[in-house]
PDB file of N, CA and C in Angstrom:
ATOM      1  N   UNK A   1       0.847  -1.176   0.000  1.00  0.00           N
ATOM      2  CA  UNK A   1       0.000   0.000   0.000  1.00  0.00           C
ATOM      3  C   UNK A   1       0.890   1.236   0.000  1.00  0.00           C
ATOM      4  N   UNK A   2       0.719   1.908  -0.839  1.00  0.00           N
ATOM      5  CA  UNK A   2       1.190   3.385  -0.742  1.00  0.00           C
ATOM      6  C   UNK A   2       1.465   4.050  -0.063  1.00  0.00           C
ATOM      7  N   UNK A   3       2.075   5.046   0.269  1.00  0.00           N
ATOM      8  CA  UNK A   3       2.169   6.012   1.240  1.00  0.00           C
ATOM      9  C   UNK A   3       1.361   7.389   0.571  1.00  0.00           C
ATOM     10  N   UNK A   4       0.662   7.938   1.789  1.00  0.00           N
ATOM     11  CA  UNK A   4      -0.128   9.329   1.478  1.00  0.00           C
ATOM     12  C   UNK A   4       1.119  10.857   1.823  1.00  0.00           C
ATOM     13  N   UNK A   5       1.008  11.503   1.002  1.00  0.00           N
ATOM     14  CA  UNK A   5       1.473  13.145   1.604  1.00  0.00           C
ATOM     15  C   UNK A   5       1.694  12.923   2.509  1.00  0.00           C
ATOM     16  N   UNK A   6       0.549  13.007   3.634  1.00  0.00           N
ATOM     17  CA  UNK A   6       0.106  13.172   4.803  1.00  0.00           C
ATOM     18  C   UNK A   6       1.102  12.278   5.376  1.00  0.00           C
ATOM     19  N   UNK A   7       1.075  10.632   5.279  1.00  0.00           N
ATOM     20  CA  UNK A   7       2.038  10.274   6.022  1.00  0.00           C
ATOM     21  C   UNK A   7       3.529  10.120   5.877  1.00  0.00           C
ATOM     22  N   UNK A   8       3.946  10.820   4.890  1.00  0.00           N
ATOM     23  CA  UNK A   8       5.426  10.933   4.515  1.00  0.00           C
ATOM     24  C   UNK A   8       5.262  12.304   5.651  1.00  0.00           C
ATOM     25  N   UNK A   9       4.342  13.382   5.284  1.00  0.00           N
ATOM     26  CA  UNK A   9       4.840  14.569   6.269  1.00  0.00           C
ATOM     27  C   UNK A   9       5.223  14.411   7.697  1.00  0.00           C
ATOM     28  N   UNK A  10       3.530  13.468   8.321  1.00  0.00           N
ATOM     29  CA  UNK A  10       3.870  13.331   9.600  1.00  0.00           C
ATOM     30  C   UNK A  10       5.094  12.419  10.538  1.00  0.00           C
ATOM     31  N   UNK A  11       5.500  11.714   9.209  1.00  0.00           N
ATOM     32  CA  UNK A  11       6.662  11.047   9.862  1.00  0.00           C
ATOM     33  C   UNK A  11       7.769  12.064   9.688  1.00  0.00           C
ATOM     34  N   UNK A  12       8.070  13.161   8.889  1.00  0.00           N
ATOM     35  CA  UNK A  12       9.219  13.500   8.524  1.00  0.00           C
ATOM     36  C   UNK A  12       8.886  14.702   9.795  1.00  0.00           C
ATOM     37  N   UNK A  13       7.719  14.978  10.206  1.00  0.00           N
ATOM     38  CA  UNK A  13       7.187  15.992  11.159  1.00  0.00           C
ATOM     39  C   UNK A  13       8.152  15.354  12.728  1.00  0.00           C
ATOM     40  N   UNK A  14       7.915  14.304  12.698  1.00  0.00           N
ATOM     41  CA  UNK A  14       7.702  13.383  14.013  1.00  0.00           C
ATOM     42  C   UNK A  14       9.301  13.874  14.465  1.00  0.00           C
ATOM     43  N   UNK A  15      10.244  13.614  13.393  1.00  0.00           N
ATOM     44  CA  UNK A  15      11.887  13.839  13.212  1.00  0.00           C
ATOM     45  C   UNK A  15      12.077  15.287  13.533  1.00  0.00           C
ATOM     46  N   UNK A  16      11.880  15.797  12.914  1.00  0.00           N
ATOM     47  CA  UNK A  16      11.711  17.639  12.499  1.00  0.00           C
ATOM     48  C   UNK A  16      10.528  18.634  12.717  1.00  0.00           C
ATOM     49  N   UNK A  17      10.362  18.855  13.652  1.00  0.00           N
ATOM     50  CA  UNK A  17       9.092  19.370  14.498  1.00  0.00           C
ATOM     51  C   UNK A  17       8.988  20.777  13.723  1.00  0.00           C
ATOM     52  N   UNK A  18      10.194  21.540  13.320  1.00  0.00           N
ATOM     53  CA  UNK A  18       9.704  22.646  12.637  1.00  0.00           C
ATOM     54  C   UNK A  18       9.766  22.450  11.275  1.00  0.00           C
ATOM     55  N   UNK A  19      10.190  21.468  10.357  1.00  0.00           N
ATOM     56  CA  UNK A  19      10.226  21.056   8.979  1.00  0.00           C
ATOM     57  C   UNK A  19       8.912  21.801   8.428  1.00  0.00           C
ATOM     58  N   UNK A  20       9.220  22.749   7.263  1.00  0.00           N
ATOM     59  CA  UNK A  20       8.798  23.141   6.205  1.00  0.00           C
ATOM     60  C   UNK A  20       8.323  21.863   4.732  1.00  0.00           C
ATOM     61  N   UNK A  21       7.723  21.413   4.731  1.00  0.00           N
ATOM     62  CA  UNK A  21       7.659  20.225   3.764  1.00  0.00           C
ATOM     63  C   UNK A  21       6.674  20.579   2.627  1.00  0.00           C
ATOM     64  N   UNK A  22       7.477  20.550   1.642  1.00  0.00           N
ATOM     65  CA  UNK A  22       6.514  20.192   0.506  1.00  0.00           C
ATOM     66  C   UNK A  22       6.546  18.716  -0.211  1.00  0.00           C
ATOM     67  N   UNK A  23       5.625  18.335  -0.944  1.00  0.00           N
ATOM     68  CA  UNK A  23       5.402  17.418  -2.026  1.00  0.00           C
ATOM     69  C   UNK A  23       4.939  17.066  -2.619  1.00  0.00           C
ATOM     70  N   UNK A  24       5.433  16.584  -3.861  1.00  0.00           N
ATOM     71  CA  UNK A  24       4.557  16.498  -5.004  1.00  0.00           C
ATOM     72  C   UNK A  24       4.568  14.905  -5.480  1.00  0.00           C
ATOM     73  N   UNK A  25       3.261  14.565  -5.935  1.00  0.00           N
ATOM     74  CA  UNK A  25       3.390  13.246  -6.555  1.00  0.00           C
ATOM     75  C   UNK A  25       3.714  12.781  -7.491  1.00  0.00           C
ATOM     76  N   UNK A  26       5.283  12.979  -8.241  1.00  0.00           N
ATOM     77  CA  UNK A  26       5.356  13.420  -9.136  1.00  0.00           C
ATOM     78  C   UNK A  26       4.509  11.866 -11.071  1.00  0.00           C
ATOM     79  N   UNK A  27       4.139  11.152 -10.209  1.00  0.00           N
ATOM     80  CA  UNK A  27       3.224  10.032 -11.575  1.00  0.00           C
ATOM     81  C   UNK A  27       1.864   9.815 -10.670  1.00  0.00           C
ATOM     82  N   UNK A  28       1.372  10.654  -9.744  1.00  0.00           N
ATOM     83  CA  UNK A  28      -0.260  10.524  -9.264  1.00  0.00           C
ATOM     84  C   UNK A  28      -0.739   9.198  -8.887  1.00  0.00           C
ATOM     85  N   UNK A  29       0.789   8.363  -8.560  1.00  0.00           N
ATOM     86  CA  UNK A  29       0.392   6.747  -8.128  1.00  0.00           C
ATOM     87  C   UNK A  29       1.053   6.719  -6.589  1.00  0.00           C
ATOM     88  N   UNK A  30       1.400   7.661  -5.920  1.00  0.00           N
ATOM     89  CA  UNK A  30       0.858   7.667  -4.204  1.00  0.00           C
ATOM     90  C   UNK A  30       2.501   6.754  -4.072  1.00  0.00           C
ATOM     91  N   UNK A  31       3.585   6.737  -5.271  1.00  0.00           N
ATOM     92  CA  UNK A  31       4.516   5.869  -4.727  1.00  0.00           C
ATOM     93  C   UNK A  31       5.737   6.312  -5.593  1.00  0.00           C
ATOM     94  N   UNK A  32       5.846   7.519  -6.046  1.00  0.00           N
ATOM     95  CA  UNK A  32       6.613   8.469  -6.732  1.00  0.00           C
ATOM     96  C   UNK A  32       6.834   9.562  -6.597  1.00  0.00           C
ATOM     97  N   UNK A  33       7.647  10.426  -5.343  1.00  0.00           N
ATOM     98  CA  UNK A  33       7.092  11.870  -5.036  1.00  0.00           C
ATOM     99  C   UNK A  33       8.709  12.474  -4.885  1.00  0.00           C
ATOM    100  N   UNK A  34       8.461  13.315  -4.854  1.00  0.00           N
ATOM    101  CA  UNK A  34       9.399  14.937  -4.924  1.00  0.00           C
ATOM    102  C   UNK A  34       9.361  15.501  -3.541  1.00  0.00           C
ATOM    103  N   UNK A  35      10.147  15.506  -2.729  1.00  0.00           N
ATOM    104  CA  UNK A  35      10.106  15.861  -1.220  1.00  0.00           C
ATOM    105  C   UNK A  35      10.931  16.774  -1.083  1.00  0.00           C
ATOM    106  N   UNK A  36      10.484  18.298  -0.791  1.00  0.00           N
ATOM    107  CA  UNK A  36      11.871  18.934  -0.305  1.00  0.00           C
ATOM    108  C   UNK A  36      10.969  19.406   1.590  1.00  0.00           C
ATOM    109  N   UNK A  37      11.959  19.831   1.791  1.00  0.00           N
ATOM    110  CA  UNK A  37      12.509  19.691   3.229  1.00  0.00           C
ATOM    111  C   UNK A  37      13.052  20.796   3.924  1.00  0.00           C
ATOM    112  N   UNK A  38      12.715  22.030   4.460  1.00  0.00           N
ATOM    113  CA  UNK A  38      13.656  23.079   4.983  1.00  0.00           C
ATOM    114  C   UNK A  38      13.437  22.810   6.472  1.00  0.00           C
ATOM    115  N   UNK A  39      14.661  22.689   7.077  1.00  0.00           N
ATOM    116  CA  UNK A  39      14.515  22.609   8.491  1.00  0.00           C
ATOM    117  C   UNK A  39      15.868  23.136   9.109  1.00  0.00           C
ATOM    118  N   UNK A  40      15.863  23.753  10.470  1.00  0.00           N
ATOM    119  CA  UNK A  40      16.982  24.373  10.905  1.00  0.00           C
ATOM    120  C   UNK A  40      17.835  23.362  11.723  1.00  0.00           C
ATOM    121  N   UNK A  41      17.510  22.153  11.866  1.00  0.00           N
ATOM    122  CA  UNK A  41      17.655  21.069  12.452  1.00  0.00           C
ATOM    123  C   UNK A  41      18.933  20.862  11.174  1.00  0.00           C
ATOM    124  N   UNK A  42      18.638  20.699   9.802  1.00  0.00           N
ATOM    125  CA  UNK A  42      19.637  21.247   9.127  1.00  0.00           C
ATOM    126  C   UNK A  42      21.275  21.664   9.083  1.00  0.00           C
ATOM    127  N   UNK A  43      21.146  22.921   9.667  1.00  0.00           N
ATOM    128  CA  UNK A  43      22.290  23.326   9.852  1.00  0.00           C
ATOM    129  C   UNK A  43      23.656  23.114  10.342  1.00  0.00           C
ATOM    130  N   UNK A  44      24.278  23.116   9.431  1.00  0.00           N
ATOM    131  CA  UNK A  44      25.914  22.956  10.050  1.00  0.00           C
ATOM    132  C   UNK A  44      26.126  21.087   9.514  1.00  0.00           C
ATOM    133  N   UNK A  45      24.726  20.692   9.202  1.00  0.00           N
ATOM    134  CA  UNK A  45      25.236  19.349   8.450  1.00  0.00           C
ATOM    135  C   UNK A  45      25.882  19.020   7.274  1.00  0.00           C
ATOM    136  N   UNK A  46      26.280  17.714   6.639  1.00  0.00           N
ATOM    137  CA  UNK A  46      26.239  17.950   5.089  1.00  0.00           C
ATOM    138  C   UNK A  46      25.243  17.337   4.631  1.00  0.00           C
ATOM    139  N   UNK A  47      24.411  17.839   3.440  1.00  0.00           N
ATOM    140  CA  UNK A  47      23.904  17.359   2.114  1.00  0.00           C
ATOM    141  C   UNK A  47      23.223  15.959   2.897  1.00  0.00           C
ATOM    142  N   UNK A  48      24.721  14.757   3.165  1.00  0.00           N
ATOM    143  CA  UNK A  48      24.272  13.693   2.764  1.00  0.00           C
ATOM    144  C   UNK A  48      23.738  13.315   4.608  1.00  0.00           C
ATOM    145  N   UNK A  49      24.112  13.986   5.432  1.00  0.00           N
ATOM    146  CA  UNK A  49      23.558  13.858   6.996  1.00  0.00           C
ATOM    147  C   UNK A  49      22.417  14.775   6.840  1.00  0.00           C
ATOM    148  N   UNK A  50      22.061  15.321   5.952  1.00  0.00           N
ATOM    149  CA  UNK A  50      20.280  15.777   6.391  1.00  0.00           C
ATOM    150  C   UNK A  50      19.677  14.806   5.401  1.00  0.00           C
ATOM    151  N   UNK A  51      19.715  14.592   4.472  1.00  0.00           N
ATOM    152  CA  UNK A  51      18.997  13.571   3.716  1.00  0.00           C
ATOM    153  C   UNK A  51      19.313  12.060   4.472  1.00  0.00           C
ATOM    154  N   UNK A  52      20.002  12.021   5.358  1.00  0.00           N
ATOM    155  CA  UNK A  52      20.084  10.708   6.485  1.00  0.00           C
ATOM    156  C   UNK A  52      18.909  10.960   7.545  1.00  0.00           C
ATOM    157  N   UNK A  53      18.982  12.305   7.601  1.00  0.00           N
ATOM    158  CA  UNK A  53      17.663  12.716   9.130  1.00  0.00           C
ATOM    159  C   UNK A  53      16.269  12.137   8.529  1.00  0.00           C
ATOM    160  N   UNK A  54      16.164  12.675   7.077  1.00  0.00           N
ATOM    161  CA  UNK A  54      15.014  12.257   6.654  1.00  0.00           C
ATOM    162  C   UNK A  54      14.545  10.799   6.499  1.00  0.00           C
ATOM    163  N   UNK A  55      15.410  10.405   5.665  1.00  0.00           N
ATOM    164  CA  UNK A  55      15.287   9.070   5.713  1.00  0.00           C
ATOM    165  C   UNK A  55      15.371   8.069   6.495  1.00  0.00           C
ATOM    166  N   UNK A  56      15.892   8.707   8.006  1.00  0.00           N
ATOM    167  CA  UNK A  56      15.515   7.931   9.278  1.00  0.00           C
ATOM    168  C   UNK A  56      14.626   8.472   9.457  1.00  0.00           C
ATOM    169  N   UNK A  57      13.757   9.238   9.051  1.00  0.00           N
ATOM    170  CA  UNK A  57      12.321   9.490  10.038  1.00  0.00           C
ATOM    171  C   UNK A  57      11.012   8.553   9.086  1.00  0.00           C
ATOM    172  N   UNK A  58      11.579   8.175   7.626  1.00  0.00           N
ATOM    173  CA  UNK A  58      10.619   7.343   7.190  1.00  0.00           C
ATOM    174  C   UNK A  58      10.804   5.914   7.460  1.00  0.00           C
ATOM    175  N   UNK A  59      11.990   6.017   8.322  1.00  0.00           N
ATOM    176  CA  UNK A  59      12.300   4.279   8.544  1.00  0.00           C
ATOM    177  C   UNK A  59      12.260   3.108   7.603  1.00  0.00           C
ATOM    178  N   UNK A  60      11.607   1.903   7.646  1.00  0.00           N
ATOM    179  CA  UNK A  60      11.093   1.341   6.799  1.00  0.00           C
ATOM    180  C   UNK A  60      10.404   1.058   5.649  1.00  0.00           C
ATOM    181  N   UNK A  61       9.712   2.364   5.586  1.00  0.00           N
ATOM    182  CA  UNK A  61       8.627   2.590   4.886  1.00  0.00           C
ATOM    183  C   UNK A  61       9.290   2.737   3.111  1.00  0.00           C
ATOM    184  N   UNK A  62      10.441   3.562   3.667  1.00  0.00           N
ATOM    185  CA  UNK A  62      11.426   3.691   2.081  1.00  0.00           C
ATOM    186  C   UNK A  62      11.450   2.326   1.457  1.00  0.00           C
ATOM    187  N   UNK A  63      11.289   2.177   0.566  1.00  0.00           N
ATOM    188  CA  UNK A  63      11.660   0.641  -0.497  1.00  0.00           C
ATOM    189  C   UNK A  63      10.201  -0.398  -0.010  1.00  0.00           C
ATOM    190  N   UNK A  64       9.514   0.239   0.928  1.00  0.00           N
ATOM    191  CA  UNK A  64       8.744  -1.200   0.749  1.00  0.00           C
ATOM    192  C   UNK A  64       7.460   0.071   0.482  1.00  0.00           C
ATOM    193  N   UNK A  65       6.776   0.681   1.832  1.00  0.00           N
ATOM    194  CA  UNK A  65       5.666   0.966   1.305  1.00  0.00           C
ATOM    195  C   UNK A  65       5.871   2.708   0.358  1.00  0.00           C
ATOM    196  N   UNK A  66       6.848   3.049   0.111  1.00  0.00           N
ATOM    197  CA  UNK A  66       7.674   4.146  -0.538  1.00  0.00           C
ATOM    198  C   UNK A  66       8.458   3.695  -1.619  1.00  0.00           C
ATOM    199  N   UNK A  67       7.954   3.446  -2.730  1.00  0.00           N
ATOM    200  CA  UNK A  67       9.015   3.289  -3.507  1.00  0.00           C
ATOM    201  C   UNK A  67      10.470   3.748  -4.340  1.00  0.00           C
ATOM    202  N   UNK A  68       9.665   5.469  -4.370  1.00  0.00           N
ATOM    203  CA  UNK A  68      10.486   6.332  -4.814  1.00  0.00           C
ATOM    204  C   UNK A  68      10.822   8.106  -4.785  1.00  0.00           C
ATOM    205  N   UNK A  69      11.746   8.681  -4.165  1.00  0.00           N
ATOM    206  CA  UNK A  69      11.562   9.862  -3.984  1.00  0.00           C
ATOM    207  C   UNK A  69      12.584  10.513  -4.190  1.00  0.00           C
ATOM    208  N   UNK A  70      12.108  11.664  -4.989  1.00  0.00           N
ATOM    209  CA  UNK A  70      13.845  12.843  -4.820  1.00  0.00           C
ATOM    210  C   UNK A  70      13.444  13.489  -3.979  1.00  0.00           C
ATOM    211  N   UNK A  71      14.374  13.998  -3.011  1.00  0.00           N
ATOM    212  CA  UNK A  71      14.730  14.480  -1.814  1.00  0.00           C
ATOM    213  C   UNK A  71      15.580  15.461  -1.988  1.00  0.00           C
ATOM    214  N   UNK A  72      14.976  16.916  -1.521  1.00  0.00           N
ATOM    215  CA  UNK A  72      15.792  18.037  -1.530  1.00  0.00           C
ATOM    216  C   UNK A  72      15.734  18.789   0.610  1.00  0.00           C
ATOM    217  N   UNK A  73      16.768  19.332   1.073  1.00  0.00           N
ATOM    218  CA  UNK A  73      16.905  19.168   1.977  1.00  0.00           C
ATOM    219  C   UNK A  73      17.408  21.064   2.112  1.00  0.00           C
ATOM    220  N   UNK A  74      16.724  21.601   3.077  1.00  0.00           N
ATOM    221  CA  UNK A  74      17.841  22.906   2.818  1.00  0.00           C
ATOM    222  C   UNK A  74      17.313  23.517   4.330  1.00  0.00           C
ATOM    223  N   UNK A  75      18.341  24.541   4.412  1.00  0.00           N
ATOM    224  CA  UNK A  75      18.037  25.467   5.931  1.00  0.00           C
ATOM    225  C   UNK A  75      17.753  26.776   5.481  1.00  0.00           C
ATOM    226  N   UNK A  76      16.653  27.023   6.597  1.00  0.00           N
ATOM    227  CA  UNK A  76      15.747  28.273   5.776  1.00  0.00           C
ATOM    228  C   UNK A  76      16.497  28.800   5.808  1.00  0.00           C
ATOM    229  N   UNK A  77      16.633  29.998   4.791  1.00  0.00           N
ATOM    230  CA  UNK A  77      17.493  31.051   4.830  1.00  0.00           C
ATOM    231  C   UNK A  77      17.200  32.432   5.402  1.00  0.00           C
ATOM    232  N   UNK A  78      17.655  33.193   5.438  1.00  0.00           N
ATOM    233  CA  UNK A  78      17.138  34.344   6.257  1.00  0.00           C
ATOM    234  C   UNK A  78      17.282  35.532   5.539  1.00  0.00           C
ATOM    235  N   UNK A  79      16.353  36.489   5.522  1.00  0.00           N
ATOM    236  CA  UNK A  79      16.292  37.962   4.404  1.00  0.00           C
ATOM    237  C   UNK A  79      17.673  38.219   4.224  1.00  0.00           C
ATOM    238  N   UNK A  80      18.506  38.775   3.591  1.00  0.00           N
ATOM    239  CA  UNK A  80      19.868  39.406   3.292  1.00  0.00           C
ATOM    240  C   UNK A  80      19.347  40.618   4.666  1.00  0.00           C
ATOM    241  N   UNK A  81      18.619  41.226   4.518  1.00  0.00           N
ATOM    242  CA  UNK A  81      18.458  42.456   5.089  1.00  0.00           C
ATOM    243  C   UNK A  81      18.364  42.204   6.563  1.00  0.00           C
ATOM    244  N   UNK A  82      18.126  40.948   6.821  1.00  0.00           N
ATOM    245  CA  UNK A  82      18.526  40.821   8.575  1.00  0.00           C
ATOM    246  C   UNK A  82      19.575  40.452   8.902  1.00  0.00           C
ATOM    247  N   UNK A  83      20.287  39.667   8.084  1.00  0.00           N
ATOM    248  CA  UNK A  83      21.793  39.180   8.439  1.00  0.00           C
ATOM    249  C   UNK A  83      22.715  40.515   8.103  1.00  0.00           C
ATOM    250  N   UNK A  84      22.445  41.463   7.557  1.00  0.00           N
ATOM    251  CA  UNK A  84      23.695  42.256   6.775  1.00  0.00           C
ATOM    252  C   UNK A  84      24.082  43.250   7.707  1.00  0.00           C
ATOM    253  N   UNK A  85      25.539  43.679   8.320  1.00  0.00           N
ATOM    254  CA  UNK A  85      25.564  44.261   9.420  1.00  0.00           C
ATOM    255  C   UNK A  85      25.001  46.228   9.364  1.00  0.00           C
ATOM    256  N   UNK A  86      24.497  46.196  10.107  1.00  0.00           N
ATOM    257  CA  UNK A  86      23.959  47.783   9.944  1.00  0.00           C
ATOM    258  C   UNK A  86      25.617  48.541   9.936  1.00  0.00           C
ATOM    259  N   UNK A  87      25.153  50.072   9.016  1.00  0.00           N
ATOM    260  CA  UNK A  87      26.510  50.080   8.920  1.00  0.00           C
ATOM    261  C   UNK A  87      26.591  51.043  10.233  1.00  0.00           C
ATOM    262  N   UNK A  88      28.120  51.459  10.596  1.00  0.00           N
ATOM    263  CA  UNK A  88      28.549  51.659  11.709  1.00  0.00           C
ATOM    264  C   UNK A  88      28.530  53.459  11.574  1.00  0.00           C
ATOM    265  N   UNK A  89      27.925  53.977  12.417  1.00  0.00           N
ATOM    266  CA  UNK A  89      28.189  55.621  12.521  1.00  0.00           C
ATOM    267  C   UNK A  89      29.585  55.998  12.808  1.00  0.00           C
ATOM    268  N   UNK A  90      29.892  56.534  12.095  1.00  0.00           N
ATOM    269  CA  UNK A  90      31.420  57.303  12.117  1.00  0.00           C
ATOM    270  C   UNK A  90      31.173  58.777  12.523  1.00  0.00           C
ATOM    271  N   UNK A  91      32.025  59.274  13.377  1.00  0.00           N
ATOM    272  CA  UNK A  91      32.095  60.910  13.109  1.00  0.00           C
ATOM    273  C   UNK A  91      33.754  61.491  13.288  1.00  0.00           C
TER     274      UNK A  91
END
């Protein structure tokens, strides 16, 4: 049996409590989807240790009731305009 949206989210939720998740189905057969992923949980990992977070939060489910997914993984980013240092008053 397939996996729904719903339960790819809530498991990837269960892992990543603030995860941003989208997905798409990408052939409308409930066993082919497009997953991206923004979470701050994220940060300071590589690439292939956040796409490990995920795929431990679907456990088992990958290869048997999941057959297939691209997986995009990223840390929200933040406006330029809040990170950029105010500039400094000179006199």
């Amino acid at each position: 049996m397939p996996m729904t949206k719903q339960d790819i989210t809530q498991r990837i939720r269960q892992a990543l409590p603030d995860a941003v998740i989208h997905i798409d189905d990408l052939k409308g057969d409930g066993d082919h989807y497009k997953v991206d992923v923004v979470s701050q949980a994220f940060r300071g990992l590589s690439r292939l240790q956040q796409h490990r977070l995920v795929y431990g939060a679907l456990g088992d489910a990958m290869g048997t009731e999941l057959h297939a997914m691209m997986l995009s993984t990223h840390v929200e980013s933040t406006s330029p305009d809040k990170d950029s240092p105010s500039p400094s008053s000179t006199s």
